[in-house]
PDB file of N, CA and C in Angstrom:
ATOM      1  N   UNK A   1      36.243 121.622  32.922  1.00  0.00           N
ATOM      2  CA  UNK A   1      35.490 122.843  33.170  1.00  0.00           C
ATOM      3  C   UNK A   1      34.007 122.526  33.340  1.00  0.00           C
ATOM      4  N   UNK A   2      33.623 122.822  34.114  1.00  0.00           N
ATOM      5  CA  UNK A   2      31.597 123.266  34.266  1.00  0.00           C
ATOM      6  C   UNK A   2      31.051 124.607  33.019  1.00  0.00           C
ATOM      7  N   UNK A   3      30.301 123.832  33.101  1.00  0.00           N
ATOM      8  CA  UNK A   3      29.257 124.855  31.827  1.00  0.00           C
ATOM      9  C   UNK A   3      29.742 125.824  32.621  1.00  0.00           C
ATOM     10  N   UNK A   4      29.118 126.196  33.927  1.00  0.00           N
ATOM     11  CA  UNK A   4      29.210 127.830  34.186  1.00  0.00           C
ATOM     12  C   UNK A   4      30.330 128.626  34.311  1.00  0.00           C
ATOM     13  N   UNK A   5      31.352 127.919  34.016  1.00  0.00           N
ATOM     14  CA  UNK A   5      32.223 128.140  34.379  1.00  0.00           C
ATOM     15  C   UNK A   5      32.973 128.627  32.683  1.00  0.00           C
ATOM     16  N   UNK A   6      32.041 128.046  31.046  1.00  0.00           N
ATOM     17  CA  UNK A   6      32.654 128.630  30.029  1.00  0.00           C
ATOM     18  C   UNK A   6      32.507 130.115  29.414  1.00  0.00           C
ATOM     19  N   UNK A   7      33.186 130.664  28.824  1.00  0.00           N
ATOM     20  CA  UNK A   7      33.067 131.878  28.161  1.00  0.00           C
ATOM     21  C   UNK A   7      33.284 131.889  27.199  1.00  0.00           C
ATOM     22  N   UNK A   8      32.838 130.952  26.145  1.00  0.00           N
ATOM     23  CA  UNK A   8      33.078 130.934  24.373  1.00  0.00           C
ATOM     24  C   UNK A   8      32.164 129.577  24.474  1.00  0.00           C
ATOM     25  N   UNK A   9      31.957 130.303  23.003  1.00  0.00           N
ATOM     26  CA  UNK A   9      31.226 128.708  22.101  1.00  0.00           C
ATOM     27  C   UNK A   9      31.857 127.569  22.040  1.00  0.00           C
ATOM     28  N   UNK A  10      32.746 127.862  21.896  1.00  0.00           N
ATOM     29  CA  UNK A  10      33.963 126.724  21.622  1.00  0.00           C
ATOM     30  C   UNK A  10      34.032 125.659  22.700  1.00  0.00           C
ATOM     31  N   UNK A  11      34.101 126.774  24.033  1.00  0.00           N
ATOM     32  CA  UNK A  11      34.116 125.985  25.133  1.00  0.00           C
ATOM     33  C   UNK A  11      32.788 124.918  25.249  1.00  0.00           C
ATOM     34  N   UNK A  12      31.727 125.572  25.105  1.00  0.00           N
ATOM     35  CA  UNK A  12      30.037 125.090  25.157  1.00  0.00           C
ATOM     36  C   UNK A  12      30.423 123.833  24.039  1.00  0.00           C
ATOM     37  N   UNK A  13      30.698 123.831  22.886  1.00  0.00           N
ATOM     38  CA  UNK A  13      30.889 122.439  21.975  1.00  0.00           C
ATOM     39  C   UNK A  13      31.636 121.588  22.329  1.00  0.00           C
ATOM     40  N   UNK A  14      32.977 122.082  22.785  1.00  0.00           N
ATOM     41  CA  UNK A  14      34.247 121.281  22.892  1.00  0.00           C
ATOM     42  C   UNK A  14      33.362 119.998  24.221  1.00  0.00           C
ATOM     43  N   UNK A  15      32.651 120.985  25.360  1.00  0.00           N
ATOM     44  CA  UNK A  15      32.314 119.899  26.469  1.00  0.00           C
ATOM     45  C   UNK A  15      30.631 118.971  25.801  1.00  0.00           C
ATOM     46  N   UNK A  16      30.065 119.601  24.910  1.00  0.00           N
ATOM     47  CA  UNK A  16      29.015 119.241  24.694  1.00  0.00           C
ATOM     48  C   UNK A  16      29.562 117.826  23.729  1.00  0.00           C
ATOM     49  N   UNK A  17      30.326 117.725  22.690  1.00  0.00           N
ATOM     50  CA  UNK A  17      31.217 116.934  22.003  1.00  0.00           C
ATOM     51  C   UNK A  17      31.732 115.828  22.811  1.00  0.00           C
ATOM     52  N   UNK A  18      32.517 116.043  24.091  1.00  0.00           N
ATOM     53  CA  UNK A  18      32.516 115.125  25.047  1.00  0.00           C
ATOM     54  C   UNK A  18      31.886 114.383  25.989  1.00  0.00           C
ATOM     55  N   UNK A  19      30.484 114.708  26.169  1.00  0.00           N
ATOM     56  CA  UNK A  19      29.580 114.140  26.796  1.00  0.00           C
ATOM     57  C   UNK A  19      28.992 113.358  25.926  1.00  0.00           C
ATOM     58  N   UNK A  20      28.731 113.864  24.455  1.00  0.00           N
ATOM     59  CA  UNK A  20      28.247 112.894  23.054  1.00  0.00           C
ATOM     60  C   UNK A  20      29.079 111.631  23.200  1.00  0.00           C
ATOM     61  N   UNK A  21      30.241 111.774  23.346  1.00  0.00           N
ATOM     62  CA  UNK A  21      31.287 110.351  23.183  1.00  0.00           C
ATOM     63  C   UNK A  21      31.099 109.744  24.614  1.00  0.00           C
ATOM     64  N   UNK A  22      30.849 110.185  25.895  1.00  0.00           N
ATOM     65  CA  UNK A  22      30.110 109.171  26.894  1.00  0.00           C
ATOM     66  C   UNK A  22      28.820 108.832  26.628  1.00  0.00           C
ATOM     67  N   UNK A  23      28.002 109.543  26.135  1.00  0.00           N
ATOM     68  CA  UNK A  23      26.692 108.872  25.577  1.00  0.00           C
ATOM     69  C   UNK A  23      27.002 107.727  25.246  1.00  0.00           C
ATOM     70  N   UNK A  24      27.373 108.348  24.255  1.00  0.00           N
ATOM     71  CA  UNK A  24      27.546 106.829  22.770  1.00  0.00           C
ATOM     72  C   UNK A  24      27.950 105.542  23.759  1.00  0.00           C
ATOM     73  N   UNK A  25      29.125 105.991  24.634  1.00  0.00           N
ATOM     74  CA  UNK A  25      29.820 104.372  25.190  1.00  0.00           C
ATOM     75  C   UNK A  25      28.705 103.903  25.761  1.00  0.00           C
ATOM     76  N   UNK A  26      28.070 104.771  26.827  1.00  0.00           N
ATOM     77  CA  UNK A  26      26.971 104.366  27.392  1.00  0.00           C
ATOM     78  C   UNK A  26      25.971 103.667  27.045  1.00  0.00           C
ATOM     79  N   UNK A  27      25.507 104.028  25.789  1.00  0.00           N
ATOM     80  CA  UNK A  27      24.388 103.422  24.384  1.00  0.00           C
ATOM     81  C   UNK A  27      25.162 102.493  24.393  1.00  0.00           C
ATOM     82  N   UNK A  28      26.324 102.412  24.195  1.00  0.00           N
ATOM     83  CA  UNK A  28      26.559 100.642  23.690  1.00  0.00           C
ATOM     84  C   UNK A  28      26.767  99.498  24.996  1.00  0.00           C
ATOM     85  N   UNK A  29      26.623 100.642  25.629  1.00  0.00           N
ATOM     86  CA  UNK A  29      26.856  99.060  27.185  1.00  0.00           C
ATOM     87  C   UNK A  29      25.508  98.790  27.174  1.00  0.00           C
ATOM     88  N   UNK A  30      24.683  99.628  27.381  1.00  0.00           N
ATOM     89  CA  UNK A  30      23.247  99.378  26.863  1.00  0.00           C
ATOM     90  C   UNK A  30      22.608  98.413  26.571  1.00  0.00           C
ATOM     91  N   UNK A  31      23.180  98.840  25.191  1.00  0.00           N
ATOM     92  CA  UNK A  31      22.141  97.623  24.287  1.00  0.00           C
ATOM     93  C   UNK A  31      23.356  96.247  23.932  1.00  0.00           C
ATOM     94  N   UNK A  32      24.367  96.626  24.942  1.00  0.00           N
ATOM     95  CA  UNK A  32      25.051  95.149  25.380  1.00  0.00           C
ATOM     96  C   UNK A  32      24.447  94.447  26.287  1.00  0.00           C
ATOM     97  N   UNK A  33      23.204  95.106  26.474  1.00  0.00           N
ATOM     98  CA  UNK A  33      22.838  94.218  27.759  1.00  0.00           C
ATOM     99  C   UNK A  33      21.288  94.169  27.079  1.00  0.00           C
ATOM    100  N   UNK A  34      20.920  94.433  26.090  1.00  0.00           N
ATOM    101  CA  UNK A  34      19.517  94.029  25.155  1.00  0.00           C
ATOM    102  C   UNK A  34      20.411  93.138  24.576  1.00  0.00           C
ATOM    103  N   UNK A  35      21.512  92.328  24.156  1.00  0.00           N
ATOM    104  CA  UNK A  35      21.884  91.790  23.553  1.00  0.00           C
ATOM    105  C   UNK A  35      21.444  90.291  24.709  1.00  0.00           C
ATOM    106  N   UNK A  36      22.262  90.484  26.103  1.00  0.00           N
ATOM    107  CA  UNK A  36      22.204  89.676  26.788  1.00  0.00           C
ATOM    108  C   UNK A  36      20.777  89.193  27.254  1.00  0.00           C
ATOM    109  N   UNK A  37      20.097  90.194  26.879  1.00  0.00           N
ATOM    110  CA  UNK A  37      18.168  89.969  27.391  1.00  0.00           C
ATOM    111  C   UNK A  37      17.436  89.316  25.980  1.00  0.00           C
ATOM    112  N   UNK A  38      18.372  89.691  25.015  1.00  0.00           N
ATOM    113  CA  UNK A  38      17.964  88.369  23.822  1.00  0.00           C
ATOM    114  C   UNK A  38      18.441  87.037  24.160  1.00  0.00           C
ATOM    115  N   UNK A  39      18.947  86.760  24.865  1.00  0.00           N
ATOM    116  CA  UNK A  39      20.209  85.640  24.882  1.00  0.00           C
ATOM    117  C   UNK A  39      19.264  84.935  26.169  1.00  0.00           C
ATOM    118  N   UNK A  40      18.753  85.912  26.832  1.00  0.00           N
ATOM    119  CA  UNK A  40      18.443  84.917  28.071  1.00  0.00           C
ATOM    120  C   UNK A  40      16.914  84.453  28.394  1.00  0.00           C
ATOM    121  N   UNK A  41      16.195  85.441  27.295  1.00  0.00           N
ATOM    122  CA  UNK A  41      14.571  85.611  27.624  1.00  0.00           C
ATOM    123  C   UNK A  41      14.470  84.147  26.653  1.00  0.00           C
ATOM    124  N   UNK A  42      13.087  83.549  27.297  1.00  0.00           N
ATOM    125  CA  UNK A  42      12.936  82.179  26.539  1.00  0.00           C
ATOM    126  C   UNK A  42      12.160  82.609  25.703  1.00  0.00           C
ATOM    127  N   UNK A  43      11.652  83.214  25.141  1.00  0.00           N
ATOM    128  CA  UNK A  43      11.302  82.980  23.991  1.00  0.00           C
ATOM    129  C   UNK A  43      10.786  85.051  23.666  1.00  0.00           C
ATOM    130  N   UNK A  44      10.442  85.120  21.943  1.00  0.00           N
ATOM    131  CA  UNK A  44      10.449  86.583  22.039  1.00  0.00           C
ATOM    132  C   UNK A  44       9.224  87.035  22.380  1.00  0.00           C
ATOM    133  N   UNK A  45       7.893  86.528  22.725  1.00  0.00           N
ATOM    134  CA  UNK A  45       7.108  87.221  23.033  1.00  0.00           C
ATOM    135  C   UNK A  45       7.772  88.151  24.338  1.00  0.00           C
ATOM    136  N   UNK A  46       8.691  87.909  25.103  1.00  0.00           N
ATOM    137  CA  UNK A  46       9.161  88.124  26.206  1.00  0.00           C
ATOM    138  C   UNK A  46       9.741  88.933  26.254  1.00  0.00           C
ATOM    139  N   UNK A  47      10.267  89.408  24.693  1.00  0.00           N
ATOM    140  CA  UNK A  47      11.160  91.104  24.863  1.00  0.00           C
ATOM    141  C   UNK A  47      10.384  91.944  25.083  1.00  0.00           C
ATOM    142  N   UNK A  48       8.795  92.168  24.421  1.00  0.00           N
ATOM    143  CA  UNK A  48       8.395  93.318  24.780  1.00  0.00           C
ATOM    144  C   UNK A  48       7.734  92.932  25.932  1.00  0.00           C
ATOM    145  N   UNK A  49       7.807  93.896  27.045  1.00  0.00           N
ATOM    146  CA  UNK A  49       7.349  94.027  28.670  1.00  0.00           C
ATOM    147  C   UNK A  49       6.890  95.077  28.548  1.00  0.00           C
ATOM    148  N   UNK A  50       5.831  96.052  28.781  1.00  0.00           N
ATOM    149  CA  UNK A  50       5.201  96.839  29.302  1.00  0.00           C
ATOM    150  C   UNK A  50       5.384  97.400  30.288  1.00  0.00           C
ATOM    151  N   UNK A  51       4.896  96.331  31.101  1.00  0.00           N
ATOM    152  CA  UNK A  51       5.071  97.207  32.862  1.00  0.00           C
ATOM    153  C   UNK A  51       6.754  97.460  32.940  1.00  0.00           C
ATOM    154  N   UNK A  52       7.368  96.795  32.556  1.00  0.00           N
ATOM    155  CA  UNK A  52       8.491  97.247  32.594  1.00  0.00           C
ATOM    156  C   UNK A  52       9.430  98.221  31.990  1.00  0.00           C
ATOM    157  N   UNK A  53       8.875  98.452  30.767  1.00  0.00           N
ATOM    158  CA  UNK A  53       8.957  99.582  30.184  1.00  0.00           C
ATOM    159  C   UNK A  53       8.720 100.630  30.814  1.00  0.00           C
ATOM    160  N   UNK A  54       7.244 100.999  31.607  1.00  0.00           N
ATOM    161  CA  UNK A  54       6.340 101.877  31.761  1.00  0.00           C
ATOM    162  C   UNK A  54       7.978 102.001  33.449  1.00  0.00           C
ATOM    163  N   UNK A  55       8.267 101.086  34.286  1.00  0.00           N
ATOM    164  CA  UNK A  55       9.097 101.329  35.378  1.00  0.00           C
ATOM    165  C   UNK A  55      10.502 101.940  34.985  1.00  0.00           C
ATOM    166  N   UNK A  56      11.090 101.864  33.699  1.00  0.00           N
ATOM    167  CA  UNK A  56      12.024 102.531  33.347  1.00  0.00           C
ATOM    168  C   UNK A  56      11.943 103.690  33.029  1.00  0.00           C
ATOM    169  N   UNK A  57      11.051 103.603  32.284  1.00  0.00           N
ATOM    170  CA  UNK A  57      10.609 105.682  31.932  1.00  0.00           C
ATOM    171  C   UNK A  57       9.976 106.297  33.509  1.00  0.00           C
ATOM    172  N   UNK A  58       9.480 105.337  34.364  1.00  0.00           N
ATOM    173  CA  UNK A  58       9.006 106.372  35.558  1.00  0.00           C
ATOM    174  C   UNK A  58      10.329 106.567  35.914  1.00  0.00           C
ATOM    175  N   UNK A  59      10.982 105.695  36.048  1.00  0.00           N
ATOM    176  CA  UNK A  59      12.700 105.822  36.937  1.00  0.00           C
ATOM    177  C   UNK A  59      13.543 106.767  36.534  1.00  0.00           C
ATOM    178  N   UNK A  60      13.653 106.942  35.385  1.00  0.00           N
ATOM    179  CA  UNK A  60      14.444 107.957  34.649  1.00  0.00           C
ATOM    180  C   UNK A  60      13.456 109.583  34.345  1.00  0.00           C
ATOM    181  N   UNK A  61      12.296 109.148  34.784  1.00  0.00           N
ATOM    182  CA  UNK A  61      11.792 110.591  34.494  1.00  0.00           C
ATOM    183  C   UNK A  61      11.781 111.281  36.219  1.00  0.00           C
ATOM    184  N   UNK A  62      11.820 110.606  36.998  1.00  0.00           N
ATOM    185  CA  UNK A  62      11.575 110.614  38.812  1.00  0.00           C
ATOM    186  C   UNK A  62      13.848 111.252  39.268  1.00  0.00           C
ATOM    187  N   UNK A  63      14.367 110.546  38.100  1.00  0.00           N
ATOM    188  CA  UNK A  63      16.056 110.818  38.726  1.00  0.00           C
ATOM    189  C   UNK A  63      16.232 111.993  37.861  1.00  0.00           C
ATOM    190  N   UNK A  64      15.436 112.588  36.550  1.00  0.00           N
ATOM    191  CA  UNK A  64      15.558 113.859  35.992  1.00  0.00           C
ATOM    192  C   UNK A  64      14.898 114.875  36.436  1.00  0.00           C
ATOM    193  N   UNK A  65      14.064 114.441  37.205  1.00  0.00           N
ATOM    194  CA  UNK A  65      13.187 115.571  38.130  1.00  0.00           C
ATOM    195  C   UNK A  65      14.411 115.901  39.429  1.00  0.00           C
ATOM    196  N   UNK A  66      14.757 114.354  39.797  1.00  0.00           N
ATOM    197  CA  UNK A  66      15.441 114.874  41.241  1.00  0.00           C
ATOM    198  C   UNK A  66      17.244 115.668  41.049  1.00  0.00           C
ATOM    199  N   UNK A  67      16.959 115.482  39.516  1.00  0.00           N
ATOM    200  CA  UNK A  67      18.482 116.539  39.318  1.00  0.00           C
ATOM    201  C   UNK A  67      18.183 117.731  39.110  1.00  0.00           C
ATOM    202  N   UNK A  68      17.042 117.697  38.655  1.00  0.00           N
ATOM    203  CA  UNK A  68      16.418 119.503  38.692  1.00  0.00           C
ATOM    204  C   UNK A  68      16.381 119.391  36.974  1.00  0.00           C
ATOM    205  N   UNK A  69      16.605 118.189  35.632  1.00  0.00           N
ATOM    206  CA  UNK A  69      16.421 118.480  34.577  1.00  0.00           C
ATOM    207  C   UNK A  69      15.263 118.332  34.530  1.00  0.00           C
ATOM    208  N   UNK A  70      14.601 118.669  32.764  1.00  0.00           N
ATOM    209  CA  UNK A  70      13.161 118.683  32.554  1.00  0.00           C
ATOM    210  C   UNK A  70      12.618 116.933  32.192  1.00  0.00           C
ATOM    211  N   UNK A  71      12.173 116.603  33.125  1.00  0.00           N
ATOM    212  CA  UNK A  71      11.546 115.130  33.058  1.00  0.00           C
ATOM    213  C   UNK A  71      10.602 114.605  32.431  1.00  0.00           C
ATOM    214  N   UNK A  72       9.906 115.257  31.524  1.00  0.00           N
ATOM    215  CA  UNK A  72       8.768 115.509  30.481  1.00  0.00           C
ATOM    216  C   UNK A  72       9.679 115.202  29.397  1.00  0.00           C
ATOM    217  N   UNK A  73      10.630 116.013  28.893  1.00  0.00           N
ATOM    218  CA  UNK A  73      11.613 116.051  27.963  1.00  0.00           C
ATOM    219  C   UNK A  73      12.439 114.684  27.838  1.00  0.00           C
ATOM    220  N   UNK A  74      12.707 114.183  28.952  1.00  0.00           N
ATOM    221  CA  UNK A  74      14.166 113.207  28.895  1.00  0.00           C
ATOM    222  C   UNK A  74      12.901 112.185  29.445  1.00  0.00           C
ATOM    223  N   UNK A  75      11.698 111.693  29.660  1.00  0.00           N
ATOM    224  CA  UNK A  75      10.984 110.776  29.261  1.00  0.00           C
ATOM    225  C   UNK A  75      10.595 110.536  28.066  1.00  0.00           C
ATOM    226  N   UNK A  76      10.471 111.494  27.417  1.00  0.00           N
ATOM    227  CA  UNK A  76       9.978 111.236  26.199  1.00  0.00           C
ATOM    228  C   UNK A  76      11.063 110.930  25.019  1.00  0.00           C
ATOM    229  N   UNK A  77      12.851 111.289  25.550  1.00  0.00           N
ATOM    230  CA  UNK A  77      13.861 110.476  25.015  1.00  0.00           C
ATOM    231  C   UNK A  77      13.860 109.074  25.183  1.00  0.00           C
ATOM    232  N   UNK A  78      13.539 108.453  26.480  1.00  0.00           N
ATOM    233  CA  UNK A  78      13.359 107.881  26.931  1.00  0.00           C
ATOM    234  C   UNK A  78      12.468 106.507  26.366  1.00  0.00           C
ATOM    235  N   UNK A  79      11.698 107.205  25.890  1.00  0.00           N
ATOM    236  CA  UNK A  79      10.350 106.246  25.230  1.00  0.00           C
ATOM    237  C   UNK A  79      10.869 106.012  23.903  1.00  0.00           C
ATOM    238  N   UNK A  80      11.484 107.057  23.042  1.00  0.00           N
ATOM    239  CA  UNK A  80      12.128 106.812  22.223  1.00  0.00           C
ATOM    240  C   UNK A  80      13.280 105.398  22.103  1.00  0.00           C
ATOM    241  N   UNK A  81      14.199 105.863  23.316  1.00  0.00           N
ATOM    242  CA  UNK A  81      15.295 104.641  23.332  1.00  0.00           C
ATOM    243  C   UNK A  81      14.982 103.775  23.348  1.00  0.00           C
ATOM    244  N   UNK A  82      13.766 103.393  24.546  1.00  0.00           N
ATOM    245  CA  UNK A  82      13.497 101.856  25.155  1.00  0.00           C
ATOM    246  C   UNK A  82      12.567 101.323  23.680  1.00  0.00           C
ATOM    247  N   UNK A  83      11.843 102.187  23.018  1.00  0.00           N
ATOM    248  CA  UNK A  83      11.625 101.113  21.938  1.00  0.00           C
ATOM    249  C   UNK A  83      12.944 100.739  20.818  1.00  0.00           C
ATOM    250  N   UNK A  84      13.883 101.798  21.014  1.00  0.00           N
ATOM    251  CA  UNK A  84      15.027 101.034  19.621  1.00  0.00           C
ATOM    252  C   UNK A  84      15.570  99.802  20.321  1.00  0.00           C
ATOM    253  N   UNK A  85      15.689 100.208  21.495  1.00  0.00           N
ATOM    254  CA  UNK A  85      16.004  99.048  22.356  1.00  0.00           C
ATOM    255  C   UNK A  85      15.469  97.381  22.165  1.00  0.00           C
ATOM    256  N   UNK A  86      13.948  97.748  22.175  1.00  0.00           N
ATOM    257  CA  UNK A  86      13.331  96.573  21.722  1.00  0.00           C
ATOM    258  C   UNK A  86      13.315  95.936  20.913  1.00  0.00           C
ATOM    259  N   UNK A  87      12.967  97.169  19.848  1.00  0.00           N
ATOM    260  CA  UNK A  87      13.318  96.169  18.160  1.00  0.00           C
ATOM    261  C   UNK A  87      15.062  96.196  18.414  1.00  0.00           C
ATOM    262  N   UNK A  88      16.190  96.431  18.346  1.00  0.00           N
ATOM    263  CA  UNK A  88      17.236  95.495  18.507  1.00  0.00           C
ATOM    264  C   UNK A  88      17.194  94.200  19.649  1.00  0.00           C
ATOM    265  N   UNK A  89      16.392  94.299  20.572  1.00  0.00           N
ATOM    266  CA  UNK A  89      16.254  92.906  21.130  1.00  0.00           C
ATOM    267  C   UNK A  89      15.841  92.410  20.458  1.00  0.00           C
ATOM    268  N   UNK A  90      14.891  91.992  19.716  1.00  0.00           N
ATOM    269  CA  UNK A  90      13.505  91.348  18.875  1.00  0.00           C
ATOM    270  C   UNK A  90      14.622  90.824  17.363  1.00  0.00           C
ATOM    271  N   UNK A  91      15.856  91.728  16.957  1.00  0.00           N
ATOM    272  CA  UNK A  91      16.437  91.638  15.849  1.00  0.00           C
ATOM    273  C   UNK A  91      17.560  90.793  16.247  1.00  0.00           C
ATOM    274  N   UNK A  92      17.988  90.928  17.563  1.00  0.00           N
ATOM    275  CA  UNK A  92      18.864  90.179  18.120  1.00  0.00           C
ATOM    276  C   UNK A  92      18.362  89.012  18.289  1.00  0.00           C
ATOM    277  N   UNK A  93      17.163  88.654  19.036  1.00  0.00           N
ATOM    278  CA  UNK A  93      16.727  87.362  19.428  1.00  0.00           C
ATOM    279  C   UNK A  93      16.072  86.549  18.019  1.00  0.00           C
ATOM    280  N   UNK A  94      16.361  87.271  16.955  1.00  0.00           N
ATOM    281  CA  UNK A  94      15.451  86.732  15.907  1.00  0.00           C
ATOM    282  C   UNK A  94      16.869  86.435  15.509  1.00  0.00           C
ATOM    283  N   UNK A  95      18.318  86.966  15.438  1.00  0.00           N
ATOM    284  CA  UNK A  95      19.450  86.802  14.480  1.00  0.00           C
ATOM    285  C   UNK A  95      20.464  86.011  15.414  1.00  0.00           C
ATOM    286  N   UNK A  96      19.946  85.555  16.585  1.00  0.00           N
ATOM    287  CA  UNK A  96      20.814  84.439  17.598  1.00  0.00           C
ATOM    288  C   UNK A  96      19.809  82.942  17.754  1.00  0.00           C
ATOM    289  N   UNK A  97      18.310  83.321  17.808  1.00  0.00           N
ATOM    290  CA  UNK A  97      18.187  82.051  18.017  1.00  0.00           C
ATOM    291  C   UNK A  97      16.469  82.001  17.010  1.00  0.00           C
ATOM    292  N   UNK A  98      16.204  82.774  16.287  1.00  0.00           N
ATOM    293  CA  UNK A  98      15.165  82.594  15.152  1.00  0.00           C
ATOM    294  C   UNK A  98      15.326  81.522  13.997  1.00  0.00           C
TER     295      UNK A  98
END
C-alpha cells in the first residue's frame, strides 16, 4: 500500500515499521563499507575527509530536494550519520590494525 492510499493508524505504523527494517539493513551495508574504508585507508588520519564529507551531505541534501523531501531536515540526519560513521571507522581502524 502507499501512504495515500491508508485509512487507519495501524496502516501508517504497520508501513512506517517496515521501512525502519529497510533502514536498518541499509545502515548495516553502510557501515559494511566504513568497515571496508578502515581496511583500506593507509593510515587513520585518512578516515576523517572533509571535503568529502561536505560532497555527501550536498548529494543527499540535492536527491532530497529533487524528491520533493525537506533537505534541510535529512542533511542534518545526514551530518549526524556521516559522523557515527566516522568514529566507527576510526574504532574499526583502531580494532583491525591499531
Amino acid at each position: 500500500m502507499k501512504p495515500e492510499d491508508y485509512t487507519s493508524m495501524t496502516e501508517v505504523r504497520a508501513g512506517v515499521d517496515a521501512l525502519d527494517r529497510q533502514l536498518v539493513a541499509l545502515l548495516d551495508q553502510r557501515f559494511a563499507h566504513m568497515r571496508a574504508a578502515a581496511r583500506i585507508k593507509p593510515d587513520r588520519g585518512a578516515v576523517r575527509d572533509e571535503a568529502r564529507k561536505r560532497q555527501v551531505i550536498d548529494n543527499v541534501r540535492a536527491e532530497a530536494e529533487h524528491l520533493g523531501a525537506p533537505g534541510d531536515l535529512i542533511a542534518e540526519l545526514w551530518e549526524q550519520l556521516v559522523e557515527a560513521s566516522i568514529a566507527y571507522e576510526m574504532a574499526e581502524y583502531d580494532r583491525t590494525r591499531g
